[in-house]
N, C-alpha and C. Protein backbone atom coordinates (compact mmCIF):
# COMPACT_ATOMS: atom_id res chain seq x y z
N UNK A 1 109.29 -36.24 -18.14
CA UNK A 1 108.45 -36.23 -16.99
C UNK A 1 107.10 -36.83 -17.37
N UNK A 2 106.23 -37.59 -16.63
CA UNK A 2 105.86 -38.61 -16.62
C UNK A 2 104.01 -37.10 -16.07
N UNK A 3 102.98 -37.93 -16.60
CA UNK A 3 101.75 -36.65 -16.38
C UNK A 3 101.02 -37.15 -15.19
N UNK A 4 101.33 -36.43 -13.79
CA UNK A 4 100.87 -37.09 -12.85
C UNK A 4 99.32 -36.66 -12.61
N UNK A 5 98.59 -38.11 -12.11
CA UNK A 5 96.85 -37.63 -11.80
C UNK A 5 96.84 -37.54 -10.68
N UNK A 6 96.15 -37.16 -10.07
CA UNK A 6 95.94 -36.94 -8.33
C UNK A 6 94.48 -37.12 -8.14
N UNK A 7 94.25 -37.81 -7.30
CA UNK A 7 92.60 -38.54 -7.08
C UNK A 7 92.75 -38.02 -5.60
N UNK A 8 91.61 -36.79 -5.53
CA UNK A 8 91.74 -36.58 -3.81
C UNK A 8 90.83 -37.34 -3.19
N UNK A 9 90.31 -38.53 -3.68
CA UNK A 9 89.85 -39.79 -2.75
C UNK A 9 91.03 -40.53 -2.27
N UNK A 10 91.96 -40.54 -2.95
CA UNK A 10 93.26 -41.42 -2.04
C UNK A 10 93.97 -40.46 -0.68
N UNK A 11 93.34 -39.46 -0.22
CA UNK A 11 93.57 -38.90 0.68
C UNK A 11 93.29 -38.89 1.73
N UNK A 12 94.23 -39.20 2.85
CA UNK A 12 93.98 -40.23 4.39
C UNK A 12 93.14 -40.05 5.08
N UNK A 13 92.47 -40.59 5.64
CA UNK A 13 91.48 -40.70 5.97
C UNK A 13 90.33 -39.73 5.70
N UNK A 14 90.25 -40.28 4.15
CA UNK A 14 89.18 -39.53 3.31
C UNK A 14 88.57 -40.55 2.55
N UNK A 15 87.37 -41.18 2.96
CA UNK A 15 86.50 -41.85 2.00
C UNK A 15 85.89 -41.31 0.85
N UNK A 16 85.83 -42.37 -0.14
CA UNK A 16 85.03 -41.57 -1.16
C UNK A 16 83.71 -41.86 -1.10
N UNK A 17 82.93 -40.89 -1.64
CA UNK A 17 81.19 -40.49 -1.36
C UNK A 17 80.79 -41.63 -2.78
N UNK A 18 81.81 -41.73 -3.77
CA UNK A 18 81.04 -42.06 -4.93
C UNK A 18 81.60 -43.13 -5.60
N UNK A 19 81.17 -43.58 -6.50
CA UNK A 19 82.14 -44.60 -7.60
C UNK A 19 83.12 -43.74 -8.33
N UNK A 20 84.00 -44.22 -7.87
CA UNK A 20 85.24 -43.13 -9.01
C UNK A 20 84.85 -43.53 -10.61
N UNK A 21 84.36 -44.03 -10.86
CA UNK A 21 84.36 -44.21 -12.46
C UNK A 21 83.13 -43.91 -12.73
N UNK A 22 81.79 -43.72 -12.20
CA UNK A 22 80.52 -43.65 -12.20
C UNK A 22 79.97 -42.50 -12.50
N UNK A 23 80.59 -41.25 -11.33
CA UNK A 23 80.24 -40.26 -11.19
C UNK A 23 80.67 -39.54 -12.50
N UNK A 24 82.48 -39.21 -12.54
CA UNK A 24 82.59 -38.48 -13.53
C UNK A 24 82.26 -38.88 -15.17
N UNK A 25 81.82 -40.29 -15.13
CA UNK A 25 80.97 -40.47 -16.37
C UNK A 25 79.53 -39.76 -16.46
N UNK A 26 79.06 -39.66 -15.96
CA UNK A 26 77.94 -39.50 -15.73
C UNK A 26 77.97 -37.76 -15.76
N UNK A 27 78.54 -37.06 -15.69
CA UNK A 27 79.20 -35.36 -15.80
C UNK A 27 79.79 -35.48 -17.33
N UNK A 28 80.36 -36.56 -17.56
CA UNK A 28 80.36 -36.00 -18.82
C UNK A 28 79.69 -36.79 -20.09
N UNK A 29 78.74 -37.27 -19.74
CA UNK A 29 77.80 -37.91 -20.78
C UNK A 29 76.68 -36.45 -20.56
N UNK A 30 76.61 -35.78 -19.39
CA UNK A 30 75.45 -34.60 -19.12
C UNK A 30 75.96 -33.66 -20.16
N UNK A 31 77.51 -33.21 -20.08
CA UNK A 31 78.17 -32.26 -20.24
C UNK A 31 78.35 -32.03 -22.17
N UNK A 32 78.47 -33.35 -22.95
CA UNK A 32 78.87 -33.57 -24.17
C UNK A 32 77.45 -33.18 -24.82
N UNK A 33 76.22 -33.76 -24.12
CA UNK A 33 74.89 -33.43 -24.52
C UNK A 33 75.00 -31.90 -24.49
N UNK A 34 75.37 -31.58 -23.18
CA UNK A 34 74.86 -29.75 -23.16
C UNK A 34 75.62 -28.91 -24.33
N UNK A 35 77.00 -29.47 -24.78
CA UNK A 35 77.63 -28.69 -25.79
C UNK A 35 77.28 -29.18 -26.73
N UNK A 36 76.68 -30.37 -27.40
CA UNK A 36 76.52 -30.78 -29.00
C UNK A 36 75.32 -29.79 -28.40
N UNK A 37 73.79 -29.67 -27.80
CA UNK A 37 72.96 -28.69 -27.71
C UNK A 37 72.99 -27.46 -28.47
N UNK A 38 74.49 -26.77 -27.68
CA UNK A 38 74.39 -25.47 -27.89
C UNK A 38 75.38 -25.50 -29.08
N UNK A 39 76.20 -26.33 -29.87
CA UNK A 39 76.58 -26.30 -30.57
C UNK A 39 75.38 -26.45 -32.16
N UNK A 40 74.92 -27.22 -31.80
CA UNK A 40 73.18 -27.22 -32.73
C UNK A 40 72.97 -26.27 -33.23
N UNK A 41 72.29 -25.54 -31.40
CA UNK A 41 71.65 -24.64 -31.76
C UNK A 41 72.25 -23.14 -32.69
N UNK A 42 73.49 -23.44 -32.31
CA UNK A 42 74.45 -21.86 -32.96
C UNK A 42 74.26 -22.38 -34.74
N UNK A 43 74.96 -23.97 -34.63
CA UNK A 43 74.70 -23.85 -36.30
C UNK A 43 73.40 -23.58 -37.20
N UNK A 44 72.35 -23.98 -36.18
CA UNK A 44 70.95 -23.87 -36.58
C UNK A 44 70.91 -22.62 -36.82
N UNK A 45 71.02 -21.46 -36.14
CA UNK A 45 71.22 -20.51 -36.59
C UNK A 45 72.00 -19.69 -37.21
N UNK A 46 72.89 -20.21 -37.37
CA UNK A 46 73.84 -19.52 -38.56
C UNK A 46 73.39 -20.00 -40.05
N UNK A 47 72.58 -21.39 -39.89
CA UNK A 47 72.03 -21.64 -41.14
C UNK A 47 70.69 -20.46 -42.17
N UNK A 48 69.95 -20.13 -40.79
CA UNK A 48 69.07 -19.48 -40.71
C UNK A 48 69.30 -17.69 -41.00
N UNK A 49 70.12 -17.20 -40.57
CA UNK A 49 70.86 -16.04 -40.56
C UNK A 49 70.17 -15.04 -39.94
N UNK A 50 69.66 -14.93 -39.27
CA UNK A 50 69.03 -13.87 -38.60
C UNK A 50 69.72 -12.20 -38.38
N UNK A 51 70.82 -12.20 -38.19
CA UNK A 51 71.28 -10.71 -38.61
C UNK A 51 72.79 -11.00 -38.45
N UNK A 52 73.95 -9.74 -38.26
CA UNK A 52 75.40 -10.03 -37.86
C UNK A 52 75.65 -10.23 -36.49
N UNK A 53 74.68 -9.55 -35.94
CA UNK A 53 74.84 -9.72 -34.19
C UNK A 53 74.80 -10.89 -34.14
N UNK A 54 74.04 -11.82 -34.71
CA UNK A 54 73.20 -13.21 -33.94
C UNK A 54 74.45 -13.95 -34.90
N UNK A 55 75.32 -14.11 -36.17
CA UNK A 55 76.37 -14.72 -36.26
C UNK A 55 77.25 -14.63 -35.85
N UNK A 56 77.67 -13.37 -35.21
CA UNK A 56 79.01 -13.21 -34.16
C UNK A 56 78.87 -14.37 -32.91
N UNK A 57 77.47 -14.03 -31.99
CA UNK A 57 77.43 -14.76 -31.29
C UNK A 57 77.14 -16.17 -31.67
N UNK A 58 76.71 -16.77 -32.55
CA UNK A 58 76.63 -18.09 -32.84
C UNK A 58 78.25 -18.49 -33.10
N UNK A 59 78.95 -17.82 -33.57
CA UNK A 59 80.31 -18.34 -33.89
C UNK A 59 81.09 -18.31 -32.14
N UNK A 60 81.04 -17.44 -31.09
CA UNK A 60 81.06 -17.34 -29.84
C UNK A 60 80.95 -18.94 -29.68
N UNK A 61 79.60 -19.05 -29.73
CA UNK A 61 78.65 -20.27 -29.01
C UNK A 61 79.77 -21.61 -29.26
N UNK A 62 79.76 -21.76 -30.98
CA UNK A 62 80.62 -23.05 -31.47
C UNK A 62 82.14 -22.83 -30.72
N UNK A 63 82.41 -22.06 -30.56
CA UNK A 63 83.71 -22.07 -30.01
C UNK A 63 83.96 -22.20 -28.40
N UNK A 64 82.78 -21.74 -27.79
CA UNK A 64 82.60 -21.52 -26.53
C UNK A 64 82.55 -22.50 -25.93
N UNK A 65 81.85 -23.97 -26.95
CA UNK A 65 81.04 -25.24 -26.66
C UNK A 65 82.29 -26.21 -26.89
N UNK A 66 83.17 -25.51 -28.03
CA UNK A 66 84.17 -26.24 -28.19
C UNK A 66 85.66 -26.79 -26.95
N UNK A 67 85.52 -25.40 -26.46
CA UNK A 67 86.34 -25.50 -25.11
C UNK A 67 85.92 -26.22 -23.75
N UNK A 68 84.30 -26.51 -23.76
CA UNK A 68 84.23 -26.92 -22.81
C UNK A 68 84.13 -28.54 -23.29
N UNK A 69 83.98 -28.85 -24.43
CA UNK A 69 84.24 -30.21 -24.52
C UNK A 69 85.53 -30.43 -24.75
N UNK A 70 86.42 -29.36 -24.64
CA UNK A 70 87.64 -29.66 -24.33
C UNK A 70 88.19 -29.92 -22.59
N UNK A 71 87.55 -29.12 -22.10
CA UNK A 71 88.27 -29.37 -20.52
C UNK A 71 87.48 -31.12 -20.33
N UNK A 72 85.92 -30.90 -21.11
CA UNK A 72 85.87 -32.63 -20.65
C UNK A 72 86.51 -33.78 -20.78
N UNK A 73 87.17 -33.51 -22.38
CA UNK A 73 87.84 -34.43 -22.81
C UNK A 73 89.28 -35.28 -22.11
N UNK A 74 89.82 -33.76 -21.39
CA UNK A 74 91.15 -34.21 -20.36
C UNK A 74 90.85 -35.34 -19.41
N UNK A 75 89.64 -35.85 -19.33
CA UNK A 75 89.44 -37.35 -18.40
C UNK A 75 90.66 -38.06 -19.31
N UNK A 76 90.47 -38.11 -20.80
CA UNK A 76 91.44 -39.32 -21.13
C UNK A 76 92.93 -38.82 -21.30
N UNK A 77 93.53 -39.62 -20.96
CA UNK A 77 94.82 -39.08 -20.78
C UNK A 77 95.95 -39.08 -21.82
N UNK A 78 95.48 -39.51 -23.28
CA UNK A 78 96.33 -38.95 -24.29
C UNK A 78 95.87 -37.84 -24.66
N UNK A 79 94.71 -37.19 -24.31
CA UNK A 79 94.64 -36.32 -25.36
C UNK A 79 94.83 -34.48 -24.52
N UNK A 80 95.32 -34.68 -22.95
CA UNK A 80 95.94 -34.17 -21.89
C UNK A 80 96.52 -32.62 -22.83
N UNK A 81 97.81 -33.44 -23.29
CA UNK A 81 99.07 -32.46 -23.10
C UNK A 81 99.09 -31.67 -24.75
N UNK A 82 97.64 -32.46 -25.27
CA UNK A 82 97.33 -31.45 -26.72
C UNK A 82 96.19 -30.61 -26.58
N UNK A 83 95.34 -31.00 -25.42
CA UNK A 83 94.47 -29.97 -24.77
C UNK A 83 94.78 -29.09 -24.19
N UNK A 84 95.78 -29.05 -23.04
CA UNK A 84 96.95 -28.15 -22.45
C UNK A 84 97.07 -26.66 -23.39
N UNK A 85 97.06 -26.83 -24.78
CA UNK A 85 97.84 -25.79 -25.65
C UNK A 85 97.04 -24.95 -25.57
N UNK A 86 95.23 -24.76 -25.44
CA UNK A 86 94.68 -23.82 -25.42
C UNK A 86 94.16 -23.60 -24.05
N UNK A 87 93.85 -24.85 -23.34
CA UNK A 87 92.85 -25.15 -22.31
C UNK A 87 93.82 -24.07 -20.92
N UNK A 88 95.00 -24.16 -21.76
CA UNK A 88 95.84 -23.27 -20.36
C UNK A 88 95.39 -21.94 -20.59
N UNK A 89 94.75 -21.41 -20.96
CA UNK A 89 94.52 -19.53 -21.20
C UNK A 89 93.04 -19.95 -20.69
N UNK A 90 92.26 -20.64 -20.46
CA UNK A 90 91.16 -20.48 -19.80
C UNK A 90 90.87 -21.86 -18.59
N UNK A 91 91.97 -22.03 -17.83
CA UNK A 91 92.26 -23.23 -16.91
C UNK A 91 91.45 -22.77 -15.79
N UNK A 92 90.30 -22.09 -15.40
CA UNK A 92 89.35 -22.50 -14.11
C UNK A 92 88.73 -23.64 -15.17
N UNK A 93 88.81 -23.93 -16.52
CA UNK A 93 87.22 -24.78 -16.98
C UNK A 93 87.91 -26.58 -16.61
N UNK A 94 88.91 -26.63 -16.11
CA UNK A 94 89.59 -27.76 -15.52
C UNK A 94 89.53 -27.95 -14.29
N UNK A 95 87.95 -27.01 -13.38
CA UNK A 95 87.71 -27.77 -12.59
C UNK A 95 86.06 -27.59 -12.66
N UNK A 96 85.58 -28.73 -11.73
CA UNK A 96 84.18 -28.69 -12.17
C UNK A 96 82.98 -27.38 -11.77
N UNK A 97 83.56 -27.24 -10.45
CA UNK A 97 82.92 -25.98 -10.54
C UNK A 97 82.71 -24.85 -11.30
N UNK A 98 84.36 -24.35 -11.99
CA UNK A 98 84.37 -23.60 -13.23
C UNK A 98 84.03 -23.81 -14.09
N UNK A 99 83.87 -25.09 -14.36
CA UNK A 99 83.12 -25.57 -16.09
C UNK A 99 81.61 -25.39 -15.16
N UNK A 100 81.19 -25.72 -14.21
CA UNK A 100 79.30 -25.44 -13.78
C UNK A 100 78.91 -23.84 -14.02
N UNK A 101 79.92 -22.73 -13.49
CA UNK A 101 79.51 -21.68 -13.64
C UNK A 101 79.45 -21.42 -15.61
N UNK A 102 80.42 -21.77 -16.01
CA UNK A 102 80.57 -21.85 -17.04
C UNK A 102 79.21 -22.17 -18.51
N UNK A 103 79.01 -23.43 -17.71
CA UNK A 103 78.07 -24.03 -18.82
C UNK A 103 76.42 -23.12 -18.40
N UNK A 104 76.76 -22.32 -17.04
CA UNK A 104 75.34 -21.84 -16.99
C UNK A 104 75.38 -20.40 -17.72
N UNK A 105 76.62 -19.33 -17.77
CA UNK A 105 76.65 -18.93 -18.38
C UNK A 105 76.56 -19.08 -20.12
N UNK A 106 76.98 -19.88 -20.41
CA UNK A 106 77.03 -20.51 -22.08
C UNK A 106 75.49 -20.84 -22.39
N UNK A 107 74.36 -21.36 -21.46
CA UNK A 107 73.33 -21.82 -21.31
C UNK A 107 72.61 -20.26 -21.70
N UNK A 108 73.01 -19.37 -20.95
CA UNK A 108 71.97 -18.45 -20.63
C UNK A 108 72.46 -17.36 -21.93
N UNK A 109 73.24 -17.78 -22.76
CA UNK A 109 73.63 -16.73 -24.08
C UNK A 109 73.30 -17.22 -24.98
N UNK A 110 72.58 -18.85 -25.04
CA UNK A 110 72.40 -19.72 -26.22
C UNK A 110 71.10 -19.52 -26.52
N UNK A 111 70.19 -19.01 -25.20
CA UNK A 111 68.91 -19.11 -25.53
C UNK A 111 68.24 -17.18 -26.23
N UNK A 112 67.34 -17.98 -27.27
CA UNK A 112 66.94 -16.90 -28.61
C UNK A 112 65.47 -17.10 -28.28
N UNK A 113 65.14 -16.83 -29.82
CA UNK A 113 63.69 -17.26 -30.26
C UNK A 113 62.95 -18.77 -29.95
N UNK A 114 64.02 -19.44 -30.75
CA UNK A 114 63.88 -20.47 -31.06
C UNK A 114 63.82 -21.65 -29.89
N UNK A 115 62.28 -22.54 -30.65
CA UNK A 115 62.38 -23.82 -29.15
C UNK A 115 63.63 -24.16 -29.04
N UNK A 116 64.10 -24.63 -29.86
CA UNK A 116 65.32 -25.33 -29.78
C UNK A 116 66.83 -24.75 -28.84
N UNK A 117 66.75 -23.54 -29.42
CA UNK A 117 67.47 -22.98 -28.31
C UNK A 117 66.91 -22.60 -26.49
N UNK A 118 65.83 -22.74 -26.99
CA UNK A 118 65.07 -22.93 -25.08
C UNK A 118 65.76 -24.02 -24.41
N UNK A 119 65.65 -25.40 -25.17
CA UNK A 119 65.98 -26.32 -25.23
C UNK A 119 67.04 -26.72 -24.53
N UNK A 120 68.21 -26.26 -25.30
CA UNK A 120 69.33 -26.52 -25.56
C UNK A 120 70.13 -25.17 -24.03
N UNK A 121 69.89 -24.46 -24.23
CA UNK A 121 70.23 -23.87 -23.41
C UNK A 121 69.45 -23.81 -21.76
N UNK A 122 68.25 -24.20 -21.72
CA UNK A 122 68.34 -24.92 -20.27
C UNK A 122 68.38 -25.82 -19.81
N UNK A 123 69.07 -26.71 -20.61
CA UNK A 123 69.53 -28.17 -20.32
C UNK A 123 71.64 -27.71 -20.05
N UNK A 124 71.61 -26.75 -20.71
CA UNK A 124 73.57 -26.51 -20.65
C UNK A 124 73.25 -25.77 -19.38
N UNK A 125 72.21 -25.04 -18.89
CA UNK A 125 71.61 -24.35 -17.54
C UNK A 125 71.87 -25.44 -16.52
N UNK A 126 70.91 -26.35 -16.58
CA UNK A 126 70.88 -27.33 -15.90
C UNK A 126 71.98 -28.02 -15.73
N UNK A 127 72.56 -28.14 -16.44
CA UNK A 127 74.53 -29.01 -16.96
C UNK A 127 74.94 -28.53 -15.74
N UNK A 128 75.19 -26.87 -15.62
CA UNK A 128 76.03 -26.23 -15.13
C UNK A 128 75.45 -26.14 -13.50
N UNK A 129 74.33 -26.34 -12.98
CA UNK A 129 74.15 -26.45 -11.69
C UNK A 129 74.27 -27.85 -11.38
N UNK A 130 73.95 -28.73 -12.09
CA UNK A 130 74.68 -30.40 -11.57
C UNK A 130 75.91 -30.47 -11.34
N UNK A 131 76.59 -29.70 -12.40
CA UNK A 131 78.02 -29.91 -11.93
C UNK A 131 78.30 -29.08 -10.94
N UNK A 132 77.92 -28.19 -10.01
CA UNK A 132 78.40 -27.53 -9.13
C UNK A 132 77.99 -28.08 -8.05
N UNK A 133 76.76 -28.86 -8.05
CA UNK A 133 76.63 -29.52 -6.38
C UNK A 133 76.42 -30.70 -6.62
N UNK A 134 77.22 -31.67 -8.23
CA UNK A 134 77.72 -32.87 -7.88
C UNK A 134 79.61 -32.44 -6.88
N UNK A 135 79.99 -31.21 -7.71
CA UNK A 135 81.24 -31.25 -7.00
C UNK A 135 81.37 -30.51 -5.25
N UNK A 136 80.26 -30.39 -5.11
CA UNK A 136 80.05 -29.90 -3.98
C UNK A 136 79.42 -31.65 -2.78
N UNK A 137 78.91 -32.40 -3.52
CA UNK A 137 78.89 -33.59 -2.95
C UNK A 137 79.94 -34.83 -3.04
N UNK A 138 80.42 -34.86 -3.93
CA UNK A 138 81.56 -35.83 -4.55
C UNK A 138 82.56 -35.28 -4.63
N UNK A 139 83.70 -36.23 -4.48
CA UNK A 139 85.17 -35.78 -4.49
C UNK A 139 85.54 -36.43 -5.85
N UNK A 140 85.52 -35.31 -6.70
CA UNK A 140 86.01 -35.92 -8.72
C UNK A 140 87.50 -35.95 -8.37
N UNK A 141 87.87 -36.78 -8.97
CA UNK A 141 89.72 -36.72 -9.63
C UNK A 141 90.13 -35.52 -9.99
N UNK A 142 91.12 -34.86 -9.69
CA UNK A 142 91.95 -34.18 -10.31
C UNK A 142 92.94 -34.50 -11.35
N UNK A 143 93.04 -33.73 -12.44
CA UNK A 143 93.86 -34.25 -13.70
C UNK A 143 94.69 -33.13 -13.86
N UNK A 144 96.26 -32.97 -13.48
CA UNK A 144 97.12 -32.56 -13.25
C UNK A 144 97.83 -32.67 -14.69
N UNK A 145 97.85 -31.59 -15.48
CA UNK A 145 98.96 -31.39 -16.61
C UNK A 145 100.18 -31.28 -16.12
N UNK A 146 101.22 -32.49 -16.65
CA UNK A 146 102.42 -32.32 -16.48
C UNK A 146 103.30 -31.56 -17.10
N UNK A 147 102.58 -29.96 -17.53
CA UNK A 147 103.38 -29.03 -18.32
C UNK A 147 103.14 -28.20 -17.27
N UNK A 148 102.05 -27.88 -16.36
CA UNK A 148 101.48 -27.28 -14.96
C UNK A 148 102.68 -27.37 -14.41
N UNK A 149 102.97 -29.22 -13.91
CA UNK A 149 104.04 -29.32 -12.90
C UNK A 149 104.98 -28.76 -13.25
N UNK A 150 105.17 -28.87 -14.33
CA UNK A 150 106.92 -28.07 -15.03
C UNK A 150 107.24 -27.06 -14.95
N UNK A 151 106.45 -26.03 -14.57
CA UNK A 151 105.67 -24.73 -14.93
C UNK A 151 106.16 -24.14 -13.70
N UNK A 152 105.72 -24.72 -12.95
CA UNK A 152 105.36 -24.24 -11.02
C UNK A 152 107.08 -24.90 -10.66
N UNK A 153 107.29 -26.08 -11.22
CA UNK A 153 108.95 -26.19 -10.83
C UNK A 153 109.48 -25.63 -11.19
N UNK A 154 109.58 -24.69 -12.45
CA UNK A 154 110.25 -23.65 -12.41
C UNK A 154 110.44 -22.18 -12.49
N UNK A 155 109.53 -22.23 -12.06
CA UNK A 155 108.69 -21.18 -11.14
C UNK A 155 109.74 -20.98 -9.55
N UNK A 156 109.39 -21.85 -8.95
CA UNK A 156 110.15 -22.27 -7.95
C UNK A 156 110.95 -22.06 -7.70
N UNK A 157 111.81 -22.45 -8.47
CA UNK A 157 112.99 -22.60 -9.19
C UNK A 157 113.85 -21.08 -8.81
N UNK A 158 112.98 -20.50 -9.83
CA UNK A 158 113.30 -18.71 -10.27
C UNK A 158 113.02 -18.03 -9.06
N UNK A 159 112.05 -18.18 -8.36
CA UNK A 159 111.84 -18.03 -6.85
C UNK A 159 113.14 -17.63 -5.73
N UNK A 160 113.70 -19.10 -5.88
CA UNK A 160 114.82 -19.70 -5.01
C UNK A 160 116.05 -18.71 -5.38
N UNK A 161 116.12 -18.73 -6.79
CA UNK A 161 117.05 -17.70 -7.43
C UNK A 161 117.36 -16.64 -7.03
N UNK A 162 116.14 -15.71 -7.45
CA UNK A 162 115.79 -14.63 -6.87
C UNK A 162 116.28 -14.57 -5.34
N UNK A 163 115.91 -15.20 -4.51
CA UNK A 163 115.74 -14.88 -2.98
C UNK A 163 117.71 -15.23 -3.06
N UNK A 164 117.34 -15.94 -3.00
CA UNK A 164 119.31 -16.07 -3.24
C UNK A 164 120.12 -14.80 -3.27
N UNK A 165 119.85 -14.64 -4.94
CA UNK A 165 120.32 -13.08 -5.27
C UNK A 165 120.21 -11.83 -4.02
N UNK A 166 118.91 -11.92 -3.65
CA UNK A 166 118.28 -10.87 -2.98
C UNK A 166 119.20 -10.68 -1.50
N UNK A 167 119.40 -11.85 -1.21
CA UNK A 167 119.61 -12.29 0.01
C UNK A 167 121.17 -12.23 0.62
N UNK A 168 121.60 -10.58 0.74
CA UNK A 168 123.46 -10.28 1.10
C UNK A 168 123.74 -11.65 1.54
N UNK A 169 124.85 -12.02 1.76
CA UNK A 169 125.76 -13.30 2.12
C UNK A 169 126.63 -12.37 3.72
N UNK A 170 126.40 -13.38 4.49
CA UNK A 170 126.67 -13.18 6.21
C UNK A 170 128.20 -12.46 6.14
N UNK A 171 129.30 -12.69 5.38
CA UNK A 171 130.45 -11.81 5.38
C UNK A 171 130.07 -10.24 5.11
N UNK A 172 129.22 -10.09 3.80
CA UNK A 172 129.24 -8.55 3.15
C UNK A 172 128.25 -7.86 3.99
N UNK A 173 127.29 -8.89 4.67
CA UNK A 173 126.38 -7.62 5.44
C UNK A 173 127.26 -6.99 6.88
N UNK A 174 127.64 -7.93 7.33
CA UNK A 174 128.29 -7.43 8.83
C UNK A 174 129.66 -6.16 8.59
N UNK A 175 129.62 -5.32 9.31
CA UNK A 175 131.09 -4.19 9.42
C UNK A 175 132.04 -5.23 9.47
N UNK A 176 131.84 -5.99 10.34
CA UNK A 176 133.68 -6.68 10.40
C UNK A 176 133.81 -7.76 9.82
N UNK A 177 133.06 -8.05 8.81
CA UNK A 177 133.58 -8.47 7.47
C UNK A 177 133.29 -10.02 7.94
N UNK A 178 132.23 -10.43 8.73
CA UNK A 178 132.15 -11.57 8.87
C UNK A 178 131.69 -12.28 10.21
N UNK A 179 131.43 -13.56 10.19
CA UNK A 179 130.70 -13.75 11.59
C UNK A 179 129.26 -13.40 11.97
N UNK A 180 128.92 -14.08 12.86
CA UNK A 180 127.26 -13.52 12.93
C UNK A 180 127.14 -12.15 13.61
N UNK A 181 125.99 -11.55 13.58
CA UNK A 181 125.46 -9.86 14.04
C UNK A 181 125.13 -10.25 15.59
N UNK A 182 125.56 -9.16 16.70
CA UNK A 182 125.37 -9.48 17.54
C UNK A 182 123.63 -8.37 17.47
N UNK A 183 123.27 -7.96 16.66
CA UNK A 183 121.83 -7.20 16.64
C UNK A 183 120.67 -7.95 17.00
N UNK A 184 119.78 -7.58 17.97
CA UNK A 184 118.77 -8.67 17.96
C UNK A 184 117.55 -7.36 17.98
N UNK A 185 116.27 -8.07 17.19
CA UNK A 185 115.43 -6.80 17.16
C UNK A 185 114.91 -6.45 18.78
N UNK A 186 113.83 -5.67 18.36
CA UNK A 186 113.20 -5.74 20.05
C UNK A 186 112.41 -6.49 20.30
N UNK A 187 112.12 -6.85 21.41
CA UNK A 187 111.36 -8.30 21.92
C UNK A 187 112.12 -9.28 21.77
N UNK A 188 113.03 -9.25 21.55
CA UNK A 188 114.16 -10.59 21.31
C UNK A 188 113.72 -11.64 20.05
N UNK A 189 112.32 -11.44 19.34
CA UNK A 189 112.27 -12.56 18.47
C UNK A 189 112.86 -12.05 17.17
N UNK A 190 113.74 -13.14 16.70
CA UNK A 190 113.92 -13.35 15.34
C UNK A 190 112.88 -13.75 14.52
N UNK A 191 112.41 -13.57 13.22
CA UNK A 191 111.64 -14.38 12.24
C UNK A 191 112.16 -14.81 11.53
């Protein structure tokens, strides 16, 4: 199976507001800055050592920063279905709104003492409200993992099964062993 993209600008009579190639560059040239930032700033301080609390969360931070330059990275499309392996246990950050709430939260845990972490974390602040009312103005691409589709087809699938199973067969439900029910509920509608 083949990894289908879905661009909800090709949707009928739906213009697009933006340059399809413009915009989501431009989200993630913001977005790579806001995580090397807070990625900095965590190593900066883990260099520094300030206590165990402040290395737990600096190790948080590098990892935290790491995932979201992972949902960015799924623009390119080889590196999709090896992002998939983790990016699926935290899949709102595969859309932009969820990565905006996201990076403002990540923003607002990065900032310490330090300028640098002022810095760094209200610029991943800032990250995270651009991306929520660029996607609130612009229609971004959707990037559809074709392990998703596989997922939900058989899903479906098991669904159909189920209801099947569930579902007596018109001989075994009726007394006389067959034929349709002359029962109709009240009000006469069937559903």
């Amino acid at each position: 199976m083949t990894e289908a993209v879905v661009d909800v600008n090709d949707a009928p009579g739906e213009g697009c507001k933006c340059d399809r190639k413009q915009a989501p560059n431009v989200c993630l040239i913001i977005d790579i800055v806001a995580c090397v930032l807070v990625g900095l700033c965590a190593v900066l301080d883990l260099i520094t050592f300030t206590g165990i609390p402040s290395v737990i969360l600096d190790i948080y931070l590098v990892a935290l920063s790491f995932l979201a330059l992972s949902a960015e990275a799924r623009m390119f499309r080889p590196l999709r279905s090896i992002i998939y392996n983790w990016i699926k246990f935290v899949y709102f950050l595969t859309s932009y709104t969820g990565r905006g709430l996201y990076f403002i939260f990540l923003g607002s845990i990065t900032i310490n003492e330090s300028a640098l972490s002022y810095i760094g974390g209200g610029f991943t602040i800032f990250a995270g409200f651009f991306l929520i009312i660029m996607n609130c103005r612009f229609k971004f691409p959707v990037y559809m993992d074709w392990q998703v589709v596989k997922e939900e087809a058989a899903g479906k699938a098991r669904a159909q099964a189920e209801q099947a199973f569930r579902t007596p067969s018109s001989a075994a439900s009726t007394p006389g062993g067959g034929g349709e029910s002359s029962y109709s509920p009240p009000g006469g509608h069937v559903i």
